[in-house]
Protein backbone atom coordinates (compact mmCIF):
# COMPACT_ATOMS: atom_id res chain seq x y z
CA UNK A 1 -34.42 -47.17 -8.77
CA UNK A 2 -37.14 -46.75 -11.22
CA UNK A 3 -38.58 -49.98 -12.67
CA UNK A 4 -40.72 -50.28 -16.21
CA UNK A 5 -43.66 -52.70 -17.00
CA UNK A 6 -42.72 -55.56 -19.66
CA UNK A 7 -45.43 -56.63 -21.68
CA UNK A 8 -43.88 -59.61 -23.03
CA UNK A 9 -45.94 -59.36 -26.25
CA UNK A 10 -43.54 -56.99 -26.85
CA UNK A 11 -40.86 -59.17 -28.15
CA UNK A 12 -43.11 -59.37 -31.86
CA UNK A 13 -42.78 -55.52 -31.94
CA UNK A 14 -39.06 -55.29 -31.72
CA UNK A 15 -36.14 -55.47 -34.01
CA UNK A 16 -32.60 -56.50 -34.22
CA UNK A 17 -30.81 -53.55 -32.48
CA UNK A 18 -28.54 -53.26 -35.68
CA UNK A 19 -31.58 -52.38 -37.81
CA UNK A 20 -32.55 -49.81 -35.12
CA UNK A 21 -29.02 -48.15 -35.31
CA UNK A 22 -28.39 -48.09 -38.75
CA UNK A 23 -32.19 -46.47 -39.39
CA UNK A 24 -31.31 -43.61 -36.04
CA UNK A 25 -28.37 -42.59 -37.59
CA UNK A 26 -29.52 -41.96 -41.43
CA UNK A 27 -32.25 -39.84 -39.52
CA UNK A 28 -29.59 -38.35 -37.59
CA UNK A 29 -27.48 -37.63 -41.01
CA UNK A 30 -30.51 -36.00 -42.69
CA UNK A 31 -30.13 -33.04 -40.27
CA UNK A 32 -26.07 -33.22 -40.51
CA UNK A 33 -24.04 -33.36 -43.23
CA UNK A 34 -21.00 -33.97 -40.73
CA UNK A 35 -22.17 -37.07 -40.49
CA UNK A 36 -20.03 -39.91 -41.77
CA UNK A 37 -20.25 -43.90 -41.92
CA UNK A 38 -17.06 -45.66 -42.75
CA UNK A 39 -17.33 -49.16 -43.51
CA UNK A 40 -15.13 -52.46 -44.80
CA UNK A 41 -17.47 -54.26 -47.38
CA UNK A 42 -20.23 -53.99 -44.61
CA UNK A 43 -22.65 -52.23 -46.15
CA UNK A 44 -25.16 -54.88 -46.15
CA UNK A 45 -24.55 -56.58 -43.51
CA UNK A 46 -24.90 -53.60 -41.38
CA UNK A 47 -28.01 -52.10 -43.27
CA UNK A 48 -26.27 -48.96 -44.35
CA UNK A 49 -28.10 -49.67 -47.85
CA UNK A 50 -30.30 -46.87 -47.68
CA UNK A 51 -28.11 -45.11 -46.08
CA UNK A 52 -25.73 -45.40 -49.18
CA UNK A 53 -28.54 -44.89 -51.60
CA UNK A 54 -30.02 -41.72 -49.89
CA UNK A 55 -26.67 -40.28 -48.59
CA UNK A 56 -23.95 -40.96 -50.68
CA UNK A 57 -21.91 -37.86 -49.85
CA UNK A 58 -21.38 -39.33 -46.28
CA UNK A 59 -20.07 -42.94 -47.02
CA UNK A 60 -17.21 -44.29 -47.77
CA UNK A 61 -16.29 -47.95 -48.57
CA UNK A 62 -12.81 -48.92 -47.62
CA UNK A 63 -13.36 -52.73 -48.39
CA UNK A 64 -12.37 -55.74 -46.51
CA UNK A 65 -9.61 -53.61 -45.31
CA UNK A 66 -10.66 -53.37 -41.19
CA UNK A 67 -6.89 -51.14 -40.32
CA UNK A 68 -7.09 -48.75 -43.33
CA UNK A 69 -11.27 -48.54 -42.29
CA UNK A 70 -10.13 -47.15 -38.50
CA UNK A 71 -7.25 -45.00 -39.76
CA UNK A 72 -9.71 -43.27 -42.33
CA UNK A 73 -12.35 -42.91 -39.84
CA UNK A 74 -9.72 -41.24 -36.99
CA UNK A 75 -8.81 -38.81 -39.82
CA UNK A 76 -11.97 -37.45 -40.39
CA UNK A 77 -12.70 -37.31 -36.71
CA UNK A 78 -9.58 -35.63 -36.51
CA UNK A 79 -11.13 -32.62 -39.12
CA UNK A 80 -14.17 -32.49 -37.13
CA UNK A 81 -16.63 -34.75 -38.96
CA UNK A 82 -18.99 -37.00 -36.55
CA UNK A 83 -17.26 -40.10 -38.23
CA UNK A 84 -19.05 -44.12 -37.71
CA UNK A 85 -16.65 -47.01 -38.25
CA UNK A 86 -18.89 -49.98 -38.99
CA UNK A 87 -17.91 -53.15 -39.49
CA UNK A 88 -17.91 -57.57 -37.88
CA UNK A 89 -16.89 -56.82 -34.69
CA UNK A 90 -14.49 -59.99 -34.77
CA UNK A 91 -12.38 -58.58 -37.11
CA UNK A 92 -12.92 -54.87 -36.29
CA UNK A 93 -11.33 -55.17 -32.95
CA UNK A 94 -8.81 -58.00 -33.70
CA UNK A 95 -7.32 -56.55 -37.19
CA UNK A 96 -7.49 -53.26 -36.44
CA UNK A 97 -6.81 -53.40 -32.74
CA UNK A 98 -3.59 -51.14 -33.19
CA UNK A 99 -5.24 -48.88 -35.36
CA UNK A 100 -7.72 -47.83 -32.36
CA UNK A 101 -5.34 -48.25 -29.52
CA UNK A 102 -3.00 -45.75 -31.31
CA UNK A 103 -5.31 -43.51 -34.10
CA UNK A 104 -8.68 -43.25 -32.30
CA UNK A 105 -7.56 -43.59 -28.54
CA UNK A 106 -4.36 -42.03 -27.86
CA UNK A 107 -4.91 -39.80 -30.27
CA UNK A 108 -7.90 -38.71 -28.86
CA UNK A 109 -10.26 -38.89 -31.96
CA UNK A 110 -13.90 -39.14 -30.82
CA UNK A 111 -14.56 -41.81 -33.55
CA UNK A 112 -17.71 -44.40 -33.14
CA UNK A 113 -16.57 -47.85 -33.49
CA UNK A 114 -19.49 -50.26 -34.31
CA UNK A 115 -19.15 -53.58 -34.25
CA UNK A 116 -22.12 -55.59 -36.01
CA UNK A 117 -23.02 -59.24 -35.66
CA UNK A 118 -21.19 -59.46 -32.24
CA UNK A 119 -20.98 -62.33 -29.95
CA UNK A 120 -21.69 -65.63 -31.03
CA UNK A 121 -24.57 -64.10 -34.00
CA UNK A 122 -22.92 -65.33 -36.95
CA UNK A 123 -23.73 -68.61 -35.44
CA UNK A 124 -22.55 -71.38 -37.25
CA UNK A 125 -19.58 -70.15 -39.01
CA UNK A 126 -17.75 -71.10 -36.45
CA UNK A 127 -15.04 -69.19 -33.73
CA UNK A 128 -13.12 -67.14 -36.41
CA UNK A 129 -16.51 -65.37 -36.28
CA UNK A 130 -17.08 -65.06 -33.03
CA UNK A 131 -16.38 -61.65 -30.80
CA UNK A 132 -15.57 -62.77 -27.34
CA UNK A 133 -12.68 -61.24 -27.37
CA UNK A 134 -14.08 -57.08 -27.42
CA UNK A 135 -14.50 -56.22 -24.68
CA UNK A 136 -11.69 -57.44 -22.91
CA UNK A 137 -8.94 -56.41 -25.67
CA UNK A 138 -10.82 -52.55 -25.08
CA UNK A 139 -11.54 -52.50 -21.50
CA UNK A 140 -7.40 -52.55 -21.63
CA UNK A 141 -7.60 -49.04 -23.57
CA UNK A 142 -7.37 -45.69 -21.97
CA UNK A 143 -9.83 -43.46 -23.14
CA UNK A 144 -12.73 -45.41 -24.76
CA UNK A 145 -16.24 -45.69 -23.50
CA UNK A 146 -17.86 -49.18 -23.99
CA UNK A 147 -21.78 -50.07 -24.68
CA UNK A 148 -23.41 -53.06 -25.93
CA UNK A 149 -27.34 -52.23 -25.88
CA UNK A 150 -29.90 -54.55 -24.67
CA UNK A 151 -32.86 -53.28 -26.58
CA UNK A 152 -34.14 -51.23 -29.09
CA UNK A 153 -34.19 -47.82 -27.03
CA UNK A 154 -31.08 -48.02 -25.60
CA UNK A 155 -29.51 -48.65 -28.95
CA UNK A 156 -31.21 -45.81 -30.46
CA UNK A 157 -30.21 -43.42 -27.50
CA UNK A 158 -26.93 -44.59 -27.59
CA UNK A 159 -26.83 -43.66 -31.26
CA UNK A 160 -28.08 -39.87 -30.24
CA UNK A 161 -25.39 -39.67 -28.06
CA UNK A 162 -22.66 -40.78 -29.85
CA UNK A 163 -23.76 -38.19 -32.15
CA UNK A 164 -22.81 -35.98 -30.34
CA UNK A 165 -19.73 -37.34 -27.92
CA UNK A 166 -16.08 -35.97 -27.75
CA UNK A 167 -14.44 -39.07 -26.88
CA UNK A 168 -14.04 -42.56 -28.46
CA UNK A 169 -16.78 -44.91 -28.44
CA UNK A 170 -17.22 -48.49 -28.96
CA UNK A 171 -20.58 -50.28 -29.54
CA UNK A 172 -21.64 -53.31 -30.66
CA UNK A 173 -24.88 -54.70 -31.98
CA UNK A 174 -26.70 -58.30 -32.76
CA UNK A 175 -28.26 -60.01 -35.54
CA UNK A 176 -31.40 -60.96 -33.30
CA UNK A 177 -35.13 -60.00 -33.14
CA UNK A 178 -35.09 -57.62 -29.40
CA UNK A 179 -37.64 -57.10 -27.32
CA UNK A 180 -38.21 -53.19 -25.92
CA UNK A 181 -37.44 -53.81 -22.25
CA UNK A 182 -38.49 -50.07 -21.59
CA UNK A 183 -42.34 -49.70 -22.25
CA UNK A 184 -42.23 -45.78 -21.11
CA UNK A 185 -38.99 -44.68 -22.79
CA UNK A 186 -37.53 -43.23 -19.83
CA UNK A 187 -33.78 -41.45 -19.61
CA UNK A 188 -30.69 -43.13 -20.31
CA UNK A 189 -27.41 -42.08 -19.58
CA UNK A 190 -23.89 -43.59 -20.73
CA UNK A 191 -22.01 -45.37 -17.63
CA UNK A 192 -25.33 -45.61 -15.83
CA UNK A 193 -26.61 -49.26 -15.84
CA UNK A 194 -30.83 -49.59 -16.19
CA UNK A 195 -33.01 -51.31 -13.65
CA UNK A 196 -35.12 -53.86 -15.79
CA UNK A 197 -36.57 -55.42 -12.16
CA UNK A 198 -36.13 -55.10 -8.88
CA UNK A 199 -36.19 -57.57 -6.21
CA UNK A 200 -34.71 -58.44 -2.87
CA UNK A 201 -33.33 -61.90 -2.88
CA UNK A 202 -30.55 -61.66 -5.89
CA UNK A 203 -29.28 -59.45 -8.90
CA UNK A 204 -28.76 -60.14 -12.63
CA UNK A 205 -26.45 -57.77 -13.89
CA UNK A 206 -26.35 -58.72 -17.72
CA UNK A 207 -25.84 -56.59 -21.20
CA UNK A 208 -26.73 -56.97 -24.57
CA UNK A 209 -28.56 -59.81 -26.08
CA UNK A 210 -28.88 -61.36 -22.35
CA UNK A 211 -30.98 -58.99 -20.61
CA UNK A 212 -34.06 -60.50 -22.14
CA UNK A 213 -33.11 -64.35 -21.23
CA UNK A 214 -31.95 -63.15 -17.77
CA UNK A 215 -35.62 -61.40 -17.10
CA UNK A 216 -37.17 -64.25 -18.16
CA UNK A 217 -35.63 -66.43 -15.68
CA UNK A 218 -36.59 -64.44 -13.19
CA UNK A 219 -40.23 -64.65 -13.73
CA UNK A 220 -39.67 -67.92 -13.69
CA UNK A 221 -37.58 -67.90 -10.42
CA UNK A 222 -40.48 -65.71 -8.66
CA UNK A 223 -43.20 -68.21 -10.13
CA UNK A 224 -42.00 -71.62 -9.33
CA UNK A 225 -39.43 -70.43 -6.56
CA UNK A 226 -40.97 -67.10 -4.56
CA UNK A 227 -37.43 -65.56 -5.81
CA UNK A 228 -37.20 -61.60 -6.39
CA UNK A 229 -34.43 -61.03 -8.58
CA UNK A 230 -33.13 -57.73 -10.01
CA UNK A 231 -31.85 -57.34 -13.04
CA UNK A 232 -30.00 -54.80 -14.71
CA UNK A 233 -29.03 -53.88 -17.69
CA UNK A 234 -25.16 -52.81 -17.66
CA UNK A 235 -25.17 -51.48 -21.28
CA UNK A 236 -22.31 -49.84 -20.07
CA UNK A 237 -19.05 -51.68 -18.98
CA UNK A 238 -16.61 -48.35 -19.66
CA UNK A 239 -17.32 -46.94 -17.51
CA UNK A 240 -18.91 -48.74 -15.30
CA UNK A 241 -21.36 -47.98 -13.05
CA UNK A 242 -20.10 -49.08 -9.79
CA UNK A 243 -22.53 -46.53 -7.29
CA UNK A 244 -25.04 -48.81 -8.80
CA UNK A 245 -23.23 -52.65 -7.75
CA UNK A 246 -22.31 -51.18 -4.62
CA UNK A 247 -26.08 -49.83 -3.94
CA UNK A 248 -26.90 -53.62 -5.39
CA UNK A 249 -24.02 -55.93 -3.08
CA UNK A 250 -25.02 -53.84 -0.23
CA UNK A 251 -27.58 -56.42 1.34
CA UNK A 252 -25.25 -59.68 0.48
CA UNK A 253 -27.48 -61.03 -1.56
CA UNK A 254 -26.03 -62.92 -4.18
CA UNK A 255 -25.06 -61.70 -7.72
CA UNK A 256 -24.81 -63.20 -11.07
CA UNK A 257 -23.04 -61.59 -14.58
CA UNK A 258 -24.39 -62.78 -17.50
CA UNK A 259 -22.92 -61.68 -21.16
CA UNK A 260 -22.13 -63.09 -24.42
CA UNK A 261 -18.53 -62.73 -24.03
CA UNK A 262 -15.50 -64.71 -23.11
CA UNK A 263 -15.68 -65.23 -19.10
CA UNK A 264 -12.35 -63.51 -19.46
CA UNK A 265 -11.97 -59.93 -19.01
CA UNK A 266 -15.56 -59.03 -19.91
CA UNK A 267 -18.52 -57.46 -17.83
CA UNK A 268 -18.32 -59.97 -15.52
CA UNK A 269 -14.82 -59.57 -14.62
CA UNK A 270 -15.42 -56.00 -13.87
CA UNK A 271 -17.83 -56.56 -11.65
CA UNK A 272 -15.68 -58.75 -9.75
CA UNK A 273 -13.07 -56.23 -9.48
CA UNK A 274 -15.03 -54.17 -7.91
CA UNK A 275 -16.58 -55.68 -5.71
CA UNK A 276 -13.92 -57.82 -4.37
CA UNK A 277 -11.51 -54.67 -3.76
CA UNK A 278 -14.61 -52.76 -2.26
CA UNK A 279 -14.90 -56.14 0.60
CA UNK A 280 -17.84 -57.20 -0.71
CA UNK A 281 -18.30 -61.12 0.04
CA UNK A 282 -21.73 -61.74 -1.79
CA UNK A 283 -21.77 -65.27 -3.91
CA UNK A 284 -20.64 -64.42 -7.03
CA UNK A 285 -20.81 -66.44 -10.42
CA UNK A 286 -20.24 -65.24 -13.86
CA UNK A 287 -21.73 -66.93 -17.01
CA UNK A 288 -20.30 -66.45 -20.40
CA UNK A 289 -18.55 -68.33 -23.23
CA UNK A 290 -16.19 -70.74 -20.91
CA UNK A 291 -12.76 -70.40 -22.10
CA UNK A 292 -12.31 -73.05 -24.91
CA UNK A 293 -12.86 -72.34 -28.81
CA UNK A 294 -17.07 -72.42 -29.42
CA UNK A 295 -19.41 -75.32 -30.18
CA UNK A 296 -20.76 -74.60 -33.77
CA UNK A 297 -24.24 -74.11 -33.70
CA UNK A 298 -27.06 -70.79 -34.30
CA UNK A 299 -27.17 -68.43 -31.70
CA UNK A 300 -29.86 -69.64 -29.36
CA UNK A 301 -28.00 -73.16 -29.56
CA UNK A 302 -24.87 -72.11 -28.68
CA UNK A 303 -26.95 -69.93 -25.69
CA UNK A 304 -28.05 -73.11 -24.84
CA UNK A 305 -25.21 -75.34 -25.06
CA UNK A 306 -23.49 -72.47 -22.73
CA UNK A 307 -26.37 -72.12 -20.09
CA UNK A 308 -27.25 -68.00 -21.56
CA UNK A 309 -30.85 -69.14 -21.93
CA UNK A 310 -33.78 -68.73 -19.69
CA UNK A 311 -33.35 -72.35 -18.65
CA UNK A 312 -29.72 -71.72 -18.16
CA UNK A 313 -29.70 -68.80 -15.79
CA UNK A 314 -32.70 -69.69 -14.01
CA UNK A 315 -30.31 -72.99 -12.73
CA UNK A 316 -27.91 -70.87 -11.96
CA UNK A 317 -29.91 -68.48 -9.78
CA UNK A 318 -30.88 -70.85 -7.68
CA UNK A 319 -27.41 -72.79 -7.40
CA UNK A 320 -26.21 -69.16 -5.62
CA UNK A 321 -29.27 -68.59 -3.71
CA UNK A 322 -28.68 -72.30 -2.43
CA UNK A 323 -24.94 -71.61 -1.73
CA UNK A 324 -25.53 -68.63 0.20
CA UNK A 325 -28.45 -70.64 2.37
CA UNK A 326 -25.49 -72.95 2.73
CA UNK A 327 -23.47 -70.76 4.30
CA UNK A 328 -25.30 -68.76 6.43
């Protein structure tokens, strides 16, 4: 498993991942006119501005209109254009759930669903805003691959391939500042999760906007503790990689899932799946949104209300590692 340095400094170079897709695929549309971006009254919010401005030809604006946006975009899929559906990703998979279980998946239309401001990132406007229910309601779906990026390069990699895929995708993007957890740019490959760290005593499998908070508690586990923790990044959850949590669970160490999702029927979930019909007995915790309706609150306060932050996992590593000295 190859492992990258993390200059920490870092963090002040990055930028929200939906600022790094939406500027990958307007250089990606310069070269190809097959290139299209569907949107409901998103344009802004998912900083397709330019995009618009320079591009106009390859955008269309369906409005607040989330079923009409996925049936438009599964049409043009279905004539052969390279077609991006972007819009909240509460209300793209909620409203138009139907419309991609039936136009884009069944009917086998490769069209890129992209859901911006996912999780909790619209913060304080409450639940209604809230996607914790994505991956779940997808992971249900025949036929749809599943990615929420952790940092700028996998987000703009993941934009190059979808470029270019034959079969529905769905990712989803955050509001928040990211740090570039890969310092040498090395490959990436859909349904192939990325070693951040590696360490002996305990693995972090996390995705999205909780890779960085999850690597930061473990330099504070192997500080104050002596802990090695690994942690991956599972940008992938459809598929998922499970040669790599079987290489991981194979020394019973313990293993924590960490994602900003409903602890229902998200990463963590499938994790468990596996490893529980593979006989794997490791301690096992996953940490997400609990199921109740979310305190209101920014981001990093509902993180922190929830135990996502650095402080948050960091308890929680150590809780397992206890309960497996426990045992044994």
């Amino acid at each position: 498993m190859g492992v990258d340095k993390i200059d920490l400094k870092k963090i002040k170079n990055g930028k929200a991942n939906q600022i790094v897709f939406s500027e990958t695929l307007e250089k990606l549309a310069s070269k190809d006119r097959d290139i299209i971006v569907v949107t409901s009254d998103s344009r802004g919010s998912g900083k397709l501005v330019s995009f618009g401005e320079n591009y106009p030809q390859q955008i269309v604006e369906v409005g607040i209109a989330e079923q009409n946006l996925v049936g438009v975009a599964a049409g043009l899929a279905s004539a052969g254009k390279k077609t991006f559906a972007i819009s909240p990703a509460c209300f793209l998979t909620a409203r138009a759930l139907e419309q991609i279980k039936n136009d884009v998946c069944y009917s086998d239309n490769p069209v890129i669903l992209v859901g911006i401001s996912a999780g909790v990132s619209y913060g304080a406007l409450g639940t209604t805003h809230h996607s914790l229910h994505d991956f779940a309601a997808l992971r249900a779906f025949n036929n749809i691959i599943i990615v929420a990026p952790a940092d700028n390069f996998e987000t703009e990699q993941v934009v190059r391939l979808a470029a270019t895929s034959k079969k529905p995708i769905y990712m989803r993007y955050g509001k928040k500042q990211m740090p570039l957890l890969n310092e040498n740019n090395t490959s990436f490959e859909l349904g192939k999760g990325r070693v951040i760290s590696e360490g002996q005593d305990l693995t972090i499998i996390a995705n999205g906007e909780t890779v960085y908070p999850a690597y930061l508690a473990t330099k504070k586990l192997e500080i104050e503790k002596g802990l090695k923790v690994t942690v991956v990044s599972m940008h992938t959850i459809k598929p998922l990689d499970t040669a790599l949590i079987k290489k991981l669970a194979s020394n019973g160490k313990p293993i924590l899932t960490v994602e900003e999702h409903m602890v229902n029927g998200g990463l963590g979930e499938a994790c468990a799946s596996y490893l529980m019909q593979n006989g794997f007995t490791n301690p096992f915790k996953i940490m997400g949104i609990p199921d109740e309706y979310t305190v209101t609150g920014s981001q990093i306060e509902i993180f922190n209300h929830y135990g996502l932050s650095e402080e948050g996992i960091y308890n929680a590593c150590i809780a397992l590692n206890d309960r497996q000295n426990n045992t044994n």
